[in-house]
N, C-alpha and C. Protein backbone atom coordinates (compact mmCIF):
# COMPACT_ATOMS: atom_id res chain seq x y z
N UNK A 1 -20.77 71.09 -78.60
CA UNK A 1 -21.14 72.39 -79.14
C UNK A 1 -22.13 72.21 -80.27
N UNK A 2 -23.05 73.00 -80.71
CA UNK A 2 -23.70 73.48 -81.62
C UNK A 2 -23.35 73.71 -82.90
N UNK A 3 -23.45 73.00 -83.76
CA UNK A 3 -22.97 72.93 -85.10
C UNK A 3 -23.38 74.53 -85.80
N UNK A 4 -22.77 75.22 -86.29
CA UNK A 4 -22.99 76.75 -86.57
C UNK A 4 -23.47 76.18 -88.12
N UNK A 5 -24.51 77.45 -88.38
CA UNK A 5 -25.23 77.34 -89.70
C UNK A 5 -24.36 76.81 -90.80
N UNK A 6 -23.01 77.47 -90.91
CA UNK A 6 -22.31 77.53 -92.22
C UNK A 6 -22.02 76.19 -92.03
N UNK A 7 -22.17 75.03 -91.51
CA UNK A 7 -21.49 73.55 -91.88
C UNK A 7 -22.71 72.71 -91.89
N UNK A 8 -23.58 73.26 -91.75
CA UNK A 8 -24.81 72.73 -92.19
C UNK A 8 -25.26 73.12 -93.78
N UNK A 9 -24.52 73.64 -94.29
CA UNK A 9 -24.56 73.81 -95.97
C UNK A 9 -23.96 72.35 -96.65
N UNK A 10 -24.34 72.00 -97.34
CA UNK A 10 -23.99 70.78 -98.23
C UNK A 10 -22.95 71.64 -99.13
N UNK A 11 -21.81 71.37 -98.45
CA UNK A 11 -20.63 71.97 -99.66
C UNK A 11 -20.25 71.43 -101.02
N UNK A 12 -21.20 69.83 -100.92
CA UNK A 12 -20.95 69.34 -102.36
C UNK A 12 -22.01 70.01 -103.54
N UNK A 13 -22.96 70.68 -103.20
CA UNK A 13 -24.01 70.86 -103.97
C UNK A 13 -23.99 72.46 -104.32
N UNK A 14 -22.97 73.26 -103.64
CA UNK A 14 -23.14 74.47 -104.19
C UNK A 14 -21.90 75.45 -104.55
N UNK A 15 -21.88 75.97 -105.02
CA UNK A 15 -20.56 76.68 -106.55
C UNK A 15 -20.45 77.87 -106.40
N UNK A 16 -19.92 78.58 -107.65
CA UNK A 16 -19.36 79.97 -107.38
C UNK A 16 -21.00 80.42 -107.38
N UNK A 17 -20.79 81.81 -106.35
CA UNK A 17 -22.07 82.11 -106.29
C UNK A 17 -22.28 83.09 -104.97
N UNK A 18 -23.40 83.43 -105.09
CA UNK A 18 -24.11 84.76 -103.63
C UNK A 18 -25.01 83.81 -102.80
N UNK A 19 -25.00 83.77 -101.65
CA UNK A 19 -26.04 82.90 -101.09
C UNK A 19 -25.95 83.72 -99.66
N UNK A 20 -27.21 83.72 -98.87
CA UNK A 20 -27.27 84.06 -97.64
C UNK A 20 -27.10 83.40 -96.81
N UNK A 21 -26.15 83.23 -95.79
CA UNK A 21 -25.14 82.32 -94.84
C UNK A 21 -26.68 82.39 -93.88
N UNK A 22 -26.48 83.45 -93.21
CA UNK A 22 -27.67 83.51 -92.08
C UNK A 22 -28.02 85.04 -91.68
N UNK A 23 -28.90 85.61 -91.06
CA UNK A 23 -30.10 86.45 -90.98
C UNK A 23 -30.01 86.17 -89.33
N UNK A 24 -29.52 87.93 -88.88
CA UNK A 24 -29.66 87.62 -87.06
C UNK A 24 -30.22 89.38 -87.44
N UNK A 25 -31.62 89.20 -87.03
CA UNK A 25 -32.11 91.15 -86.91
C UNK A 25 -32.24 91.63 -88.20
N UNK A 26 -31.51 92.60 -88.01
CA UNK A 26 -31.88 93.39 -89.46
C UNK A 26 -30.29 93.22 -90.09
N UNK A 27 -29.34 92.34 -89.51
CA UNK A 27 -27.68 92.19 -90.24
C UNK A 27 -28.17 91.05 -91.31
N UNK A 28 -27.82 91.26 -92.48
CA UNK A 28 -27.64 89.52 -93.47
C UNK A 28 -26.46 89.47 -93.69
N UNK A 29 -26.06 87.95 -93.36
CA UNK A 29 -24.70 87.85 -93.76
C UNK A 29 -24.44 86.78 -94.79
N UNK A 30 -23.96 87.38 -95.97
CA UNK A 30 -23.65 86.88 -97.63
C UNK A 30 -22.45 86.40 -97.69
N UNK A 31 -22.58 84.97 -98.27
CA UNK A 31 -21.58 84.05 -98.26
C UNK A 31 -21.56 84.20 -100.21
N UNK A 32 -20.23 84.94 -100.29
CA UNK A 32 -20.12 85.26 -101.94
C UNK A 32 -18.73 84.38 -102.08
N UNK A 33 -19.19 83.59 -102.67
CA UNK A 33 -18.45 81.83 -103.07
C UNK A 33 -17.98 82.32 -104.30
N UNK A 34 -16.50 82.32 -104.26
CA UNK A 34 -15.85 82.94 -105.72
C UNK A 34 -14.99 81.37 -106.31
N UNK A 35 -14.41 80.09 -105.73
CA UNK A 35 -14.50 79.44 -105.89
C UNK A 35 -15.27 78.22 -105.78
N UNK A 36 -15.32 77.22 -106.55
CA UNK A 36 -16.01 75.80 -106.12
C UNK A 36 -15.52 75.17 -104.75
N UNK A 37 -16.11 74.87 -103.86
CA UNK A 37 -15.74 74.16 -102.33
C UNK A 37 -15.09 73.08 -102.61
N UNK A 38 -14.00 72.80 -101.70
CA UNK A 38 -13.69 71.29 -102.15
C UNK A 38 -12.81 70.98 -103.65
N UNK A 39 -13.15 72.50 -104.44
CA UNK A 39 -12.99 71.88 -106.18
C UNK A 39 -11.23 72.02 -106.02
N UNK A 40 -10.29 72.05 -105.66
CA UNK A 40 -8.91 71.89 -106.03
C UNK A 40 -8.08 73.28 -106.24
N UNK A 41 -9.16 74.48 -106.41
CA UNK A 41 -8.89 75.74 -106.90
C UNK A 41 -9.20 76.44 -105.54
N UNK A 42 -8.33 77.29 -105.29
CA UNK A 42 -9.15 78.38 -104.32
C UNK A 42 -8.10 79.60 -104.19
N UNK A 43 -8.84 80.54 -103.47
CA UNK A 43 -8.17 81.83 -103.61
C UNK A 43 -6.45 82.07 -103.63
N UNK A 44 -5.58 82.15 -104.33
CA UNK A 44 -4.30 82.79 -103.34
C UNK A 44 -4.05 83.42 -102.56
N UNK A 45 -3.71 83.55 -100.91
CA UNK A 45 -3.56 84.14 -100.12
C UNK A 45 -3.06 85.97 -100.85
N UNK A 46 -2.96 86.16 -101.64
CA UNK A 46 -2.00 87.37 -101.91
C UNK A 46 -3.17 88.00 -102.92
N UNK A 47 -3.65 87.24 -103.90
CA UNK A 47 -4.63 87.70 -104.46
C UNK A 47 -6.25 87.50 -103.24
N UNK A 48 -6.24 87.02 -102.87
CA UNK A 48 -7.57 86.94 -101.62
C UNK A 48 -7.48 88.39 -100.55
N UNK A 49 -5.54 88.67 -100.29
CA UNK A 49 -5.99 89.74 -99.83
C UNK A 49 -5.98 91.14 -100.43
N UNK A 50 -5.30 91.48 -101.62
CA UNK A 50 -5.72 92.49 -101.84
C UNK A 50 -7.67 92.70 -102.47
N UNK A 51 -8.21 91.31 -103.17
CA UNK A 51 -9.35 91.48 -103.02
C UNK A 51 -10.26 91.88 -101.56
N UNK A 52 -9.49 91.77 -100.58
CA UNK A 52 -10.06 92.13 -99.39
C UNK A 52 -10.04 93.75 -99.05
N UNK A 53 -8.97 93.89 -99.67
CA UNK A 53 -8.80 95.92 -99.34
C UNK A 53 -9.16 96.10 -100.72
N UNK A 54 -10.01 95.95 -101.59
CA UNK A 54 -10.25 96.62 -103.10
C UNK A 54 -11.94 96.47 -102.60
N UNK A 55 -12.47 95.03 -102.29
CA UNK A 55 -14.07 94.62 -101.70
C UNK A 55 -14.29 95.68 -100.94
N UNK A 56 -13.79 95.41 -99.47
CA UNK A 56 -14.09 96.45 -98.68
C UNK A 56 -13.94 97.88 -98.89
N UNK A 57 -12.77 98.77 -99.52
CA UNK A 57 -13.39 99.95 -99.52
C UNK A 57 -14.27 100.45 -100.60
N UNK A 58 -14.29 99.57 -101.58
CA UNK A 58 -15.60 100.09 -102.50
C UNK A 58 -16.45 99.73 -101.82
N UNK A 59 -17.02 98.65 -101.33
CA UNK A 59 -18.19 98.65 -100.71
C UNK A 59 -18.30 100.14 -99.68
N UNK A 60 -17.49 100.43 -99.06
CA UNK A 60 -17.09 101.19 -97.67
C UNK A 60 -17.70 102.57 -98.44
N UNK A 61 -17.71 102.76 -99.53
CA UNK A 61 -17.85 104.23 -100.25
C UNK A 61 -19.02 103.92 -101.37
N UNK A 62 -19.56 102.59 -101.88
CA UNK A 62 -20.57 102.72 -102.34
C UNK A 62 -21.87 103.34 -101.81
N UNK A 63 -22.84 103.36 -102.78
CA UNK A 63 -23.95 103.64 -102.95
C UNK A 63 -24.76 103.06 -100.88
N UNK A 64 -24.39 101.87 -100.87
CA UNK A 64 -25.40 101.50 -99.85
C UNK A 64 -24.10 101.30 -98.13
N UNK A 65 -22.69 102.49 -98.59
CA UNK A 65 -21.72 102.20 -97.18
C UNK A 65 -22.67 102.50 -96.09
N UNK A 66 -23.56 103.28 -95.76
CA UNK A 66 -23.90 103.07 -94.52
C UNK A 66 -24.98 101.52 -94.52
N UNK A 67 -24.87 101.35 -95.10
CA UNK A 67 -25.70 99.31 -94.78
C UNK A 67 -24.20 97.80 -94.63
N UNK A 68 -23.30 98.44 -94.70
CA UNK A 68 -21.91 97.62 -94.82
C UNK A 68 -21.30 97.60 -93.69
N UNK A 69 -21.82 96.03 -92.94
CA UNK A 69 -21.10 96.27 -91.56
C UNK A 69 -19.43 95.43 -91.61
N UNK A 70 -19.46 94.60 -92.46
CA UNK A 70 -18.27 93.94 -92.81
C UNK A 70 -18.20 93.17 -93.86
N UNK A 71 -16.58 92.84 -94.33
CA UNK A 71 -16.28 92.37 -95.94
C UNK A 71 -15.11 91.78 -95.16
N UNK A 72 -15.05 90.32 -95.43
CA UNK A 72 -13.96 90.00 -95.14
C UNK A 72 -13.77 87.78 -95.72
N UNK A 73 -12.56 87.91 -95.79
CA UNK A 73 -12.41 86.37 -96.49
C UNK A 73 -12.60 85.33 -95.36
N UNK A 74 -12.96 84.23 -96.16
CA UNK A 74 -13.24 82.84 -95.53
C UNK A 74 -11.89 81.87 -95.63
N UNK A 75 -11.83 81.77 -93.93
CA UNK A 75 -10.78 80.81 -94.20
C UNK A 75 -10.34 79.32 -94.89
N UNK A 76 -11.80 79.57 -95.98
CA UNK A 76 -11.22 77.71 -96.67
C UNK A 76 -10.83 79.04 -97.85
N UNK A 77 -10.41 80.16 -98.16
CA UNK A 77 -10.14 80.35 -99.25
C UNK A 77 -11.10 80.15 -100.63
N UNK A 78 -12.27 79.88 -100.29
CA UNK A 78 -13.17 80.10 -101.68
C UNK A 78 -14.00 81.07 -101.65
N UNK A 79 -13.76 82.26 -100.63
CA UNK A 79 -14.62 83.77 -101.21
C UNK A 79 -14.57 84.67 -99.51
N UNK A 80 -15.77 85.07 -99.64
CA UNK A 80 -15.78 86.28 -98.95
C UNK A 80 -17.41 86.57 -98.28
N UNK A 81 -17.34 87.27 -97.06
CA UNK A 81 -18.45 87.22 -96.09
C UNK A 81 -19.03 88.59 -96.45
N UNK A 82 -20.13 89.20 -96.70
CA UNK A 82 -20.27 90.01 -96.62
C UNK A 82 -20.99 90.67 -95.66
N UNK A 83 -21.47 91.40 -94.88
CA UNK A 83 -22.32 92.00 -93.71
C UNK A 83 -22.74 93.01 -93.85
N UNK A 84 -24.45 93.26 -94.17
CA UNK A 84 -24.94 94.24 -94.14
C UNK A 84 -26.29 94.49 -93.78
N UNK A 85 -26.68 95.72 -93.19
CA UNK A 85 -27.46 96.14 -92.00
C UNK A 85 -28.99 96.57 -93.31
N UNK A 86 -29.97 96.41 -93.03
CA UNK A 86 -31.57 96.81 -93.24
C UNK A 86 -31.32 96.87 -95.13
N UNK A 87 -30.66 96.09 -95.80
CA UNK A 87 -30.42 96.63 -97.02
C UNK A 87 -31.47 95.23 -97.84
N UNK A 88 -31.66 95.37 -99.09
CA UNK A 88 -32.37 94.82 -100.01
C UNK A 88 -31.70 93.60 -100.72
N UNK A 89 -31.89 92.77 -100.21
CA UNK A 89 -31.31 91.39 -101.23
C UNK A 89 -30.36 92.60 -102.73
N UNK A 90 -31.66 92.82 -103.13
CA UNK A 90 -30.93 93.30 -104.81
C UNK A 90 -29.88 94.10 -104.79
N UNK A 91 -29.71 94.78 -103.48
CA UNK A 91 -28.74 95.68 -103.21
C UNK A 91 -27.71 95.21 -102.62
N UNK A 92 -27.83 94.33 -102.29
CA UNK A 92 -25.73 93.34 -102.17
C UNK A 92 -26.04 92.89 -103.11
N UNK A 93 -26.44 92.02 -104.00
CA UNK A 93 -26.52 91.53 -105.49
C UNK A 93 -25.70 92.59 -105.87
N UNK A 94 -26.30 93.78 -105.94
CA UNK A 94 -25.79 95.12 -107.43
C UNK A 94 -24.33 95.22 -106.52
N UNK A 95 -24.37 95.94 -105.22
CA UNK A 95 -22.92 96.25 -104.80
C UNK A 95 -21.76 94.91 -104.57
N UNK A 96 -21.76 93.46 -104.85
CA UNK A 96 -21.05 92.71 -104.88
C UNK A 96 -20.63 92.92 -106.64
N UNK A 97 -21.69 93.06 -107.21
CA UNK A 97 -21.37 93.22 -109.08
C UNK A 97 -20.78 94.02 -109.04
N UNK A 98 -20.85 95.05 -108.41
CA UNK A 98 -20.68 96.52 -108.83
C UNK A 98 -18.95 96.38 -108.27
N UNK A 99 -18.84 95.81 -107.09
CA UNK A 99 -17.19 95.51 -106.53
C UNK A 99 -16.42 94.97 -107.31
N UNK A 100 -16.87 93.78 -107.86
CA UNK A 100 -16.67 92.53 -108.44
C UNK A 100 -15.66 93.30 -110.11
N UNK A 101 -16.64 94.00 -110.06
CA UNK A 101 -16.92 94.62 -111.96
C UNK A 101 -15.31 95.63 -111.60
N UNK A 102 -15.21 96.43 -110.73
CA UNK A 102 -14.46 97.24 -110.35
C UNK A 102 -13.05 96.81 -109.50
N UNK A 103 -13.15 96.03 -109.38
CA UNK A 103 -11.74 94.67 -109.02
C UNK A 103 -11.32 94.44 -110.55
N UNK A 104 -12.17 93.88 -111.13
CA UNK A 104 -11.21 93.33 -112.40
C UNK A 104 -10.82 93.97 -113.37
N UNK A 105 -10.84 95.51 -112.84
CA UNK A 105 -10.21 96.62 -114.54
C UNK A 105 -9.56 97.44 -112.81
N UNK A 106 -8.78 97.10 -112.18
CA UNK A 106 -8.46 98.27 -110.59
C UNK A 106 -7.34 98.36 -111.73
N UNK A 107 -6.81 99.25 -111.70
CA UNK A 107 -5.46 99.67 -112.21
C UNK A 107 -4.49 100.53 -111.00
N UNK A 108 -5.15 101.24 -109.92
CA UNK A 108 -4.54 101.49 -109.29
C UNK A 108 -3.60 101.38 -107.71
N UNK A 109 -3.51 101.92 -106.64
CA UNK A 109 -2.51 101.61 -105.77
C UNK A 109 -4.04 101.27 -105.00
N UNK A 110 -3.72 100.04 -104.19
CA UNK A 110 -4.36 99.44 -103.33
C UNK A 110 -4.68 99.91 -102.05
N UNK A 111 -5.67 100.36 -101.64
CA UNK A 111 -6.28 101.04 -100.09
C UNK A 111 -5.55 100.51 -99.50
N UNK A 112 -4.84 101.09 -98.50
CA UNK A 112 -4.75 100.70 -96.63
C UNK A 112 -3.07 99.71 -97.11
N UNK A 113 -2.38 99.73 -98.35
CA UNK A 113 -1.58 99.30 -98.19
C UNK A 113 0.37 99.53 -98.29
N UNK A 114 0.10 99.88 -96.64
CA UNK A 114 1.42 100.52 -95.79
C UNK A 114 2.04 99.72 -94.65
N UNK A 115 2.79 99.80 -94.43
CA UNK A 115 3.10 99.32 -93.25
C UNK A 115 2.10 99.48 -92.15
N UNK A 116 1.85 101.15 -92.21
CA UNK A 116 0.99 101.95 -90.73
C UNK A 116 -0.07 101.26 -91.32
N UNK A 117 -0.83 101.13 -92.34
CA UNK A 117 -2.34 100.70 -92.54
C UNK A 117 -2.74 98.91 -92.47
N UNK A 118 -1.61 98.28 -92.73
CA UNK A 118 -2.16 96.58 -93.01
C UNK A 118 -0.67 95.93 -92.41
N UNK A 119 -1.70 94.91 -92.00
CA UNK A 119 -0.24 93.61 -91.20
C UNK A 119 0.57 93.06 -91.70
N UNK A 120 -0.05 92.90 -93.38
CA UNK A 120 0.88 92.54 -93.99
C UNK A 120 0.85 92.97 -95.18
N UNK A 121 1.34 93.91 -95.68
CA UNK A 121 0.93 95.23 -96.70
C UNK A 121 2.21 94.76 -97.61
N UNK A 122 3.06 93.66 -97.56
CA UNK A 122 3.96 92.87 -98.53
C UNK A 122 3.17 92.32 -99.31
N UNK A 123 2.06 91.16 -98.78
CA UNK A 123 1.36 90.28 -99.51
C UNK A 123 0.15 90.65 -100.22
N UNK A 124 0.29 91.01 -101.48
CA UNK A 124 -0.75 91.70 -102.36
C UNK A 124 -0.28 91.21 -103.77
N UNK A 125 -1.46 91.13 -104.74
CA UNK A 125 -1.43 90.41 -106.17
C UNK A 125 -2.58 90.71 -106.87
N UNK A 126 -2.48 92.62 -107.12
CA UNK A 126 -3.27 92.91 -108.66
C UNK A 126 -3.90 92.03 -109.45
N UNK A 127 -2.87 91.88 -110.14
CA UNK A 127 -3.36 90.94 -111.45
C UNK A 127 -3.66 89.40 -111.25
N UNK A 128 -3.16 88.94 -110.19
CA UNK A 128 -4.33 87.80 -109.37
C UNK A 128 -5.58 88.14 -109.26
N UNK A 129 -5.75 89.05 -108.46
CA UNK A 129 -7.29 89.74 -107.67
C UNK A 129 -8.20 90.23 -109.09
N UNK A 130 -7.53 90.20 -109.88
CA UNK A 130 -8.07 90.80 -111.03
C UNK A 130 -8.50 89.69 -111.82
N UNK A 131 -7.91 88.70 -111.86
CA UNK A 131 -8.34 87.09 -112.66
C UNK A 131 -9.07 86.62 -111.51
N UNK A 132 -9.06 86.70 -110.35
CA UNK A 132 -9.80 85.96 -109.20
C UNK A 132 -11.50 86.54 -109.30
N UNK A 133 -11.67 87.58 -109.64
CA UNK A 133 -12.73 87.75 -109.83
C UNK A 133 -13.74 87.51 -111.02
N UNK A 134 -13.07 87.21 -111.73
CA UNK A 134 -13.59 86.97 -112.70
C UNK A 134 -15.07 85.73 -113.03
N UNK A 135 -14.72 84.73 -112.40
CA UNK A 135 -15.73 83.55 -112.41
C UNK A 135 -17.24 84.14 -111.62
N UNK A 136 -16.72 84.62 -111.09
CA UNK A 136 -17.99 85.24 -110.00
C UNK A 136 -18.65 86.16 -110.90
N UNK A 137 -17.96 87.17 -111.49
CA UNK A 137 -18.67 88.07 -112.34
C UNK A 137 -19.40 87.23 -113.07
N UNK A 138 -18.91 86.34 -113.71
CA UNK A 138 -19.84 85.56 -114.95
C UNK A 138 -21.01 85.04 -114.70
N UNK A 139 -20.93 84.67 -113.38
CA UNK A 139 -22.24 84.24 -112.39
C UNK A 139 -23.40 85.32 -112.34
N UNK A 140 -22.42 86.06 -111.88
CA UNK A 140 -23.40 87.26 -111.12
C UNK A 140 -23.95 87.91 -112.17
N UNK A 141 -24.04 87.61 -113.39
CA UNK A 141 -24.05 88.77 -114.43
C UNK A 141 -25.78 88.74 -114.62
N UNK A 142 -26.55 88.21 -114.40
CA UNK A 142 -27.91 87.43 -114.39
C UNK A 142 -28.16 86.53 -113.16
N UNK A 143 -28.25 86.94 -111.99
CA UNK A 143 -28.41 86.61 -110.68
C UNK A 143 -29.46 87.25 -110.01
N UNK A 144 -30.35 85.83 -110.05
CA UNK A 144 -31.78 86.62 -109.50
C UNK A 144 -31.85 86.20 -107.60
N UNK A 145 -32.77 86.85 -107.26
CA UNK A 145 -32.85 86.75 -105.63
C UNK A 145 -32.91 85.59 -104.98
N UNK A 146 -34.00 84.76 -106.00
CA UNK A 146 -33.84 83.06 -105.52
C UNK A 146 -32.38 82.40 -105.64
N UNK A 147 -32.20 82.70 -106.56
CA UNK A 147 -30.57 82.04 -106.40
C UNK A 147 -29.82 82.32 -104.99
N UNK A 148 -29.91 83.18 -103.98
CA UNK A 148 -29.70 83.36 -102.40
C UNK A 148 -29.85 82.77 -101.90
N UNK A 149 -30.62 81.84 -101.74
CA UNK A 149 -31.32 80.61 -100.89
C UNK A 149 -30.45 79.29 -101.60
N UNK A 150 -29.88 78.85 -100.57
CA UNK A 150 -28.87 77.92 -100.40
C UNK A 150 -29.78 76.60 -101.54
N UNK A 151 -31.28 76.33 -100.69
CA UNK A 151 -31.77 75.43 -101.02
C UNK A 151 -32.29 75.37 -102.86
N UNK A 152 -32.10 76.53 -103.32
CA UNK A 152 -32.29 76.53 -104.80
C UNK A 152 -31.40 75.71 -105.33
N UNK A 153 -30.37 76.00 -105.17
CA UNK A 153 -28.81 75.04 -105.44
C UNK A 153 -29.24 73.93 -105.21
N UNK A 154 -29.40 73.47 -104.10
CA UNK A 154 -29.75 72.07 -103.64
C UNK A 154 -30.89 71.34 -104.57
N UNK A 155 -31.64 71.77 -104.37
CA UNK A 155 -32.54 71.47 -105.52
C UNK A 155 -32.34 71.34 -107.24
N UNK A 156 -31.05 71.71 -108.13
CA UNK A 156 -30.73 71.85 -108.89
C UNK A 156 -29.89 70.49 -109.44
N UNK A 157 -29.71 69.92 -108.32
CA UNK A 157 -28.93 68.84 -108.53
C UNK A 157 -29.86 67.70 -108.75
């Protein structure tokens, strides 16, 4: 088989961060790295998923929901995929900040989580999801477009 883009990334050379996985049409799909790869740390299943129902429906109701084809976590546990249709680099930049910023002050009851709405609507962690975001914000706070390109990273080293 064909080695798929994402393992052709040098996971030693790149950190918390926004980077563009790969580009099929007018979909980009954003690999938003909330932990270090490999680094010993990575999401808690419980805090990873309520960041998954807090990501997705703000994105789902932001500014650019009709460009949001999907939000969803990576199974090594260090972040989250994002998918979106004809939209502007700067504009997943702002709506990942803008999620990001709005995860870590959520004070309230978590979207979609019921029995009838999620599979597993037990496993959820606020005030995880709320410290989990945090490193990324600090990143993102001054995150210019080149920083997207995998190979900037690479080059940094």
């Amino acid at each position: 088989m064909d080695k798929i883009a994402s393992f052709q990334v040098d996971h030693t050379k790149i950190g918390i961060g926004m980077y563009i996985s790969r580009v099929d049409g007018d979909i980009v799909t954003y690999d938003v790295r909330m932990c270090v790869p490999n680094g010993g740390s990575y999401l808690a299943p419980a805090a990873a998923h309520t960041i998954e129902h807090l990501f997705a429906t703000i994105a789902r109701n932001s500014t650019w929901k009709d460009d949001v084809i999907y939000v969803g976590p990576m199974g090594c546990q260090t972040g989250f995929y994002l998918l979106m249709r004809s939209a502007a680099h700067a504009d997943a930049i702002a709506l990942v900040k803008e999620a990001m910023e709005k995860i870590a002050v959520y004070d309230g009851e978590i979207p979609g989580n019921s029995e009838v709405e999620c599979g597993n609507y037990r496993l959820h962690d606020l005030p995880g999801a709320r410290e989990a975001v945090r490193p990324i914000l600090a990143v993102l706070a001054d995150y210019a477009e080149e920083k997207l390109d995998y190979s900037w990273h690479m080059n940094q080293n």
